[in-house]
Protein backbone atom coordinates (compact mmCIF):
# COMPACT_ATOMS: atom_id res chain seq x y z
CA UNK A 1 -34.74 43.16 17.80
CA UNK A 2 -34.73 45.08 14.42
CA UNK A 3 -33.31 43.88 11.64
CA UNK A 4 -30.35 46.09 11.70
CA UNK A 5 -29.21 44.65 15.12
CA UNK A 6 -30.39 40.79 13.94
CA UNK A 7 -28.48 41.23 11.00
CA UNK A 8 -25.22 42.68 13.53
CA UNK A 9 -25.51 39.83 15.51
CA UNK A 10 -25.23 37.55 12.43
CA UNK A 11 -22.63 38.42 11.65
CA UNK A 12 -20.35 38.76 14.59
CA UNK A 13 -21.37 34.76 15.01
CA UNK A 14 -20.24 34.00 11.43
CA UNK A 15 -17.46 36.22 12.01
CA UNK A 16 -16.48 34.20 15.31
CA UNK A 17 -17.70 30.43 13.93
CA UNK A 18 -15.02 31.62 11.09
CA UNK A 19 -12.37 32.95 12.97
CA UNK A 20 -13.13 29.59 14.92
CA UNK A 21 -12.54 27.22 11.80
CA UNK A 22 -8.75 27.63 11.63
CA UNK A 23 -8.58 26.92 15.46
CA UNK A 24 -10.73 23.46 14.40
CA UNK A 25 -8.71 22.79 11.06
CA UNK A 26 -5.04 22.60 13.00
CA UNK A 27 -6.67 20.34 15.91
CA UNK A 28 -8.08 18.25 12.94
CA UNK A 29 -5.08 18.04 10.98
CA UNK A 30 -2.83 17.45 14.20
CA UNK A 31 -5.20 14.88 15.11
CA UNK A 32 -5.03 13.24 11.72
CA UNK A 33 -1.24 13.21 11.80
CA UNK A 34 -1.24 11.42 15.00
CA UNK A 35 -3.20 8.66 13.93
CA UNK A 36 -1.13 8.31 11.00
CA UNK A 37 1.93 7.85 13.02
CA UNK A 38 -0.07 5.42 14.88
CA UNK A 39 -0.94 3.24 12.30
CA UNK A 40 2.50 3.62 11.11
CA UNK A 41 3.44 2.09 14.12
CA UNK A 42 0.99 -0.49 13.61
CA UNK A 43 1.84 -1.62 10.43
CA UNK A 44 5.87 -1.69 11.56
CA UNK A 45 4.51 -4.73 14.82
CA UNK A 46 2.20 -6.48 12.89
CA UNK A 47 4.89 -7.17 9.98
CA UNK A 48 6.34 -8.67 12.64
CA UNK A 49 4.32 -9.81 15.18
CA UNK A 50 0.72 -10.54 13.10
CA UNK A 51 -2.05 -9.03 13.22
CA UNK A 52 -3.21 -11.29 15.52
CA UNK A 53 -0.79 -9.80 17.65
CA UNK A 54 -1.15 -6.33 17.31
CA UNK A 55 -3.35 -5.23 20.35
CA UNK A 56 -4.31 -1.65 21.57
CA UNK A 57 -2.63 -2.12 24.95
CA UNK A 58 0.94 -3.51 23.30
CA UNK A 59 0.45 -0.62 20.43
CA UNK A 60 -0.29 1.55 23.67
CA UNK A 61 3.29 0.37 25.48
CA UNK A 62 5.60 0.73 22.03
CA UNK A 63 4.06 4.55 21.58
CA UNK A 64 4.28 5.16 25.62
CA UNK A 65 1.23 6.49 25.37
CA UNK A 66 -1.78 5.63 27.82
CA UNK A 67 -4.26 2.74 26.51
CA UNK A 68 -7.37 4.81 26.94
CA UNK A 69 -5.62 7.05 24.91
CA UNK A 70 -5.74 5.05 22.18
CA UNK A 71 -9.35 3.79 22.55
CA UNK A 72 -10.21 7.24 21.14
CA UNK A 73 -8.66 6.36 18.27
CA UNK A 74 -9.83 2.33 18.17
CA UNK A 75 -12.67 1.27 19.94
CA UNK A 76 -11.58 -1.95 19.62
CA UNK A 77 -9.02 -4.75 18.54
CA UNK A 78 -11.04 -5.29 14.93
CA UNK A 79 -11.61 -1.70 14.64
CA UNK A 80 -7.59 -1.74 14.41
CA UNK A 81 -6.66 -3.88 13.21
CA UNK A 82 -8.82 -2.70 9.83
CA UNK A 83 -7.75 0.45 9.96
CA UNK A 84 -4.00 -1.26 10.20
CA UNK A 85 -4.96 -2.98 6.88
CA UNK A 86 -5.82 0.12 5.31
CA UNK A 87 -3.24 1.85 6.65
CA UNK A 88 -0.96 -0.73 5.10
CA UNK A 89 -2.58 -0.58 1.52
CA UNK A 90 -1.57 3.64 1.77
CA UNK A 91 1.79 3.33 2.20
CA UNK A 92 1.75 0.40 -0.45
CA UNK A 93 0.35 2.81 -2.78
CA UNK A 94 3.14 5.55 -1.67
CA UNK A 95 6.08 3.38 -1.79
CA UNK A 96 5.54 1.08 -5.16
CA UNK A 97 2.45 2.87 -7.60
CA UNK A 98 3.55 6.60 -7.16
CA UNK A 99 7.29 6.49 -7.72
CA UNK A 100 6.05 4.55 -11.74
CA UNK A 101 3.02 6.75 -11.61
CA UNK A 102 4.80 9.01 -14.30
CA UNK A 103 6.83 6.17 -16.28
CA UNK A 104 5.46 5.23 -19.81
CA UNK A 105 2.10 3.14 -20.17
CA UNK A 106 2.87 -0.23 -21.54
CA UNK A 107 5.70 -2.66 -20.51
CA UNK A 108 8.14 0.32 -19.40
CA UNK A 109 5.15 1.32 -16.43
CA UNK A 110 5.12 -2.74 -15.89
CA UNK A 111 8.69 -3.70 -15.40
CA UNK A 112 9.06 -0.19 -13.49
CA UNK A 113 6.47 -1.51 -10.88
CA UNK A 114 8.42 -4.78 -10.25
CA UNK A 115 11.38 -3.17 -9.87
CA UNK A 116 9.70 -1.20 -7.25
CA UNK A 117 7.59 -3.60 -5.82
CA UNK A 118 10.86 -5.36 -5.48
CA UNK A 119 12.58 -2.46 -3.86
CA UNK A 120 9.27 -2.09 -1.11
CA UNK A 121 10.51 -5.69 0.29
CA UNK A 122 13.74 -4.75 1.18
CA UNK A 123 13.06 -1.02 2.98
CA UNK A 124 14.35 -1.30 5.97
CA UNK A 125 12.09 0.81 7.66
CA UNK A 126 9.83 -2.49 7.25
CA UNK A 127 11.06 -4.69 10.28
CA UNK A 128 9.26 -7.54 9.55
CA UNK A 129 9.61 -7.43 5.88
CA UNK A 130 6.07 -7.17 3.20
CA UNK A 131 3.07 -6.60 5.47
CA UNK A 132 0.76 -8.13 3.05
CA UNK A 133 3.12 -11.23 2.51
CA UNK A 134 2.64 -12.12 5.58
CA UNK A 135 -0.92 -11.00 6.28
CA UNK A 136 -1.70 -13.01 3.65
CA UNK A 137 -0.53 -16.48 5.20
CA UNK A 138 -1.34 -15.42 8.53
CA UNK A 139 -4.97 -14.91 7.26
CA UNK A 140 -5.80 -17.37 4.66
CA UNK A 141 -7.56 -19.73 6.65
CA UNK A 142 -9.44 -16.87 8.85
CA UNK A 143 -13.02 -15.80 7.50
CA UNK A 144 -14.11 -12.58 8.32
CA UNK A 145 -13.02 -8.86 7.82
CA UNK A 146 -10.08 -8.89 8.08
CA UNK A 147 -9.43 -11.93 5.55
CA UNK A 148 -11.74 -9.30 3.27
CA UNK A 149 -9.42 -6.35 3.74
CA UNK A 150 -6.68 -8.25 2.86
CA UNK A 151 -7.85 -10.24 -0.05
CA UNK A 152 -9.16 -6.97 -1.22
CA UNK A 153 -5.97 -5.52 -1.25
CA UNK A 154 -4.72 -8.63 -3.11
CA UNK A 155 -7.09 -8.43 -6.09
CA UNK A 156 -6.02 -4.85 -6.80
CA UNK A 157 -2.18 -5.78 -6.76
CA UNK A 158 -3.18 -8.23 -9.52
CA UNK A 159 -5.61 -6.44 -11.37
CA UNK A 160 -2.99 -3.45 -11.47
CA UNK A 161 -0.17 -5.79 -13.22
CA UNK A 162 -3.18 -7.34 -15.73
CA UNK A 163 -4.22 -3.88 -16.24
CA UNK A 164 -0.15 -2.54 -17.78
CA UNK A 165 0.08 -5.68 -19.59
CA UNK A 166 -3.18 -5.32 -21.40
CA UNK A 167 -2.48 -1.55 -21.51
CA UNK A 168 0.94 -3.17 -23.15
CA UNK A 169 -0.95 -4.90 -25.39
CA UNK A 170 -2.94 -2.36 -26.60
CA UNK A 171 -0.19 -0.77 -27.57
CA UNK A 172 1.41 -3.26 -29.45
CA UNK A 173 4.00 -4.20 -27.15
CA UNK A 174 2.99 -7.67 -25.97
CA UNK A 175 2.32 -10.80 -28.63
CA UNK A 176 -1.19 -11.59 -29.88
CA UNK A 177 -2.51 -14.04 -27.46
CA UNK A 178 -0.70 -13.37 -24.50
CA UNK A 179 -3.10 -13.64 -21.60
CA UNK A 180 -3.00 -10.57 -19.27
CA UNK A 181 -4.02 -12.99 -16.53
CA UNK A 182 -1.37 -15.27 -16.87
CA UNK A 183 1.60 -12.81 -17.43
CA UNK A 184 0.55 -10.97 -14.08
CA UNK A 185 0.23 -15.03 -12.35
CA UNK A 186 3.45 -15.25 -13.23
CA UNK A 187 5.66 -11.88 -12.04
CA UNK A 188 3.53 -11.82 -8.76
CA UNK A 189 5.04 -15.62 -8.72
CA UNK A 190 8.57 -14.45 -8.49
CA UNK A 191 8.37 -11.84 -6.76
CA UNK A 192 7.00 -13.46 -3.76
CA UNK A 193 9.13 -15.85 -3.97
CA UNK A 194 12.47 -13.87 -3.55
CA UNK A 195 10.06 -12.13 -0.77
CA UNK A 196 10.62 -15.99 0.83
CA UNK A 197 13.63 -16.53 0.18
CA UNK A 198 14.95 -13.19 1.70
CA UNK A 199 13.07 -12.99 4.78
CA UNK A 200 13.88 -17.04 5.58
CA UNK A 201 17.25 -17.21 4.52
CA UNK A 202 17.94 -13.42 3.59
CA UNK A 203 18.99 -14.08 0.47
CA UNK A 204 20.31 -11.61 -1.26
CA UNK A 205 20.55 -12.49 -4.53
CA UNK A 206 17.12 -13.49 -4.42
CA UNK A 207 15.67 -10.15 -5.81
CA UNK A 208 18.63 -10.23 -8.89
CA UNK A 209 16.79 -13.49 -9.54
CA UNK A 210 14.18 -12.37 -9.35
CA UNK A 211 14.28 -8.90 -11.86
CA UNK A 212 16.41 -11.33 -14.17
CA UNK A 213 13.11 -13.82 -14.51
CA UNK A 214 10.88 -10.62 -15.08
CA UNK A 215 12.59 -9.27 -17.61
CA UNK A 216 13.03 -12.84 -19.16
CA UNK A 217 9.67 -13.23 -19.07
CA UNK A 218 8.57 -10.22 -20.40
CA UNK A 219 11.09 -10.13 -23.14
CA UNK A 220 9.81 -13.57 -24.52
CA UNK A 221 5.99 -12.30 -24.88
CA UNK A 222 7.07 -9.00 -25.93
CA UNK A 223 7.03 -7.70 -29.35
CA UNK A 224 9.90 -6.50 -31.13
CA UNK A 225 8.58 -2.84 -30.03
CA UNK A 226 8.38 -3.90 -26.75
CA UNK A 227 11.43 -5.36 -26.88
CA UNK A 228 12.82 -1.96 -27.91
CA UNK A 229 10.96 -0.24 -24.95
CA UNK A 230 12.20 -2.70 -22.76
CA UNK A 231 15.88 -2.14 -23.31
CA UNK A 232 15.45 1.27 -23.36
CA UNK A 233 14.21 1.47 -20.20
CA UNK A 234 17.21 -0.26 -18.33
């Protein structure tokens, strides 16, 4: 072959692995979106039912798809119930740190992500209420992976409140000697509590309580700036 035709034939594969890639790209991305709606799915039983309960033939029936279908997807009831976790901790991110992403650093960002973490337990579209409320009792007494997942996802909830109040701090906005720690202890407190209170008795005046005992609480470690920022941002 001379290197005139090698060099031909190089390129008319590139040009056909290329004119290939866009043909790869959509299955990818329609496969991706699939399997998002699946795990959307997921999340939506196992607020209700546990993950426990969430298996790949009843995930199967709710989707009417086939269950081999789905064991391309999970190859088996950890493997899903993982990925569940995960898929959980995304939409957590979507629906409570991105709509404060843009607020102002210091208590304004931190009260903004109670109110919204606030809001997140009461979207309908949750049937079962907070996922992670209730993977977190479900799971507390259950070593392994899963337990990991979800305590992992619990120690960045709290290190993202201790890390706007010390942010708050820094810039002036909280008293000297206010512990970080503590503060965040405390607002993950209530909110979990009006959580309780409105998926066992739906209470609903248990999130008014609730943003009432935030702002309480923040107002009495905050510093006359942060006081300012505070009411400013009602």
């Amino acid at each position: 072959m001379t290197s005139e035709t090698a060099q031909t034939s190089a390129l008319t594969a590139e040009g056909a692995a290329t004119a290939a890639e866009p043909a790869h790209d959509g299955r990818r991305l329609r496969g991706d979106r699939t399997k998002r709606a699946i795990l959307a799915k997921a999340v939506d039983l196992a607020s209700v039912d546990g993950l426990e309960g969430l298996s790949i033939g009843g995930l199967a029936s709710e989707l009417g798809v086939s269950k081999s279908g789905l064991f391309a997807h999970f190859g088996s009831k950890l493997e899903l119930q993982l990925e569940t976790v995960q898929a959980a901790s995304e939409l957590f991110e979507e629906q409570v740190w991105q709509p404060v992403a843009d607020r102002e650093p210091g208590v304004v960002q931190l009260v903004a992500l109670m109110d919204s973490w606030l809001r997140y337990f009461r979207d309908p579209g949750n049937s079962g209420g907070c996922f992670f409320s209730n993977a977190y009792h479900e799971f507390d007494a259950r070593p392994g992976p899963v337990r990991d997942a979800i305590a992992a996802q619990k120690r960045r909830w709290m290190a993202a409140i201790v890390h706007h109040a010390k942010v708050a701090a820094e810039r002036g906005q909280l008293k000297a000697g206010t512990d970080p720690e503590q503060l965040a202890f405390e607002l993950d407190a209530v909110g979990s509590l009006a959580n309780s209170l409105w998926q066992l008795e739906n209470d609903d005046k248990a999130f008014g309580r609730a943003q009432t005992a935030i702002r309480t609480r923040l107002h009495a470690a905050a510093t006359a700036s942060g006081r300012r920022a505070l009411a400013a941002a009602r």
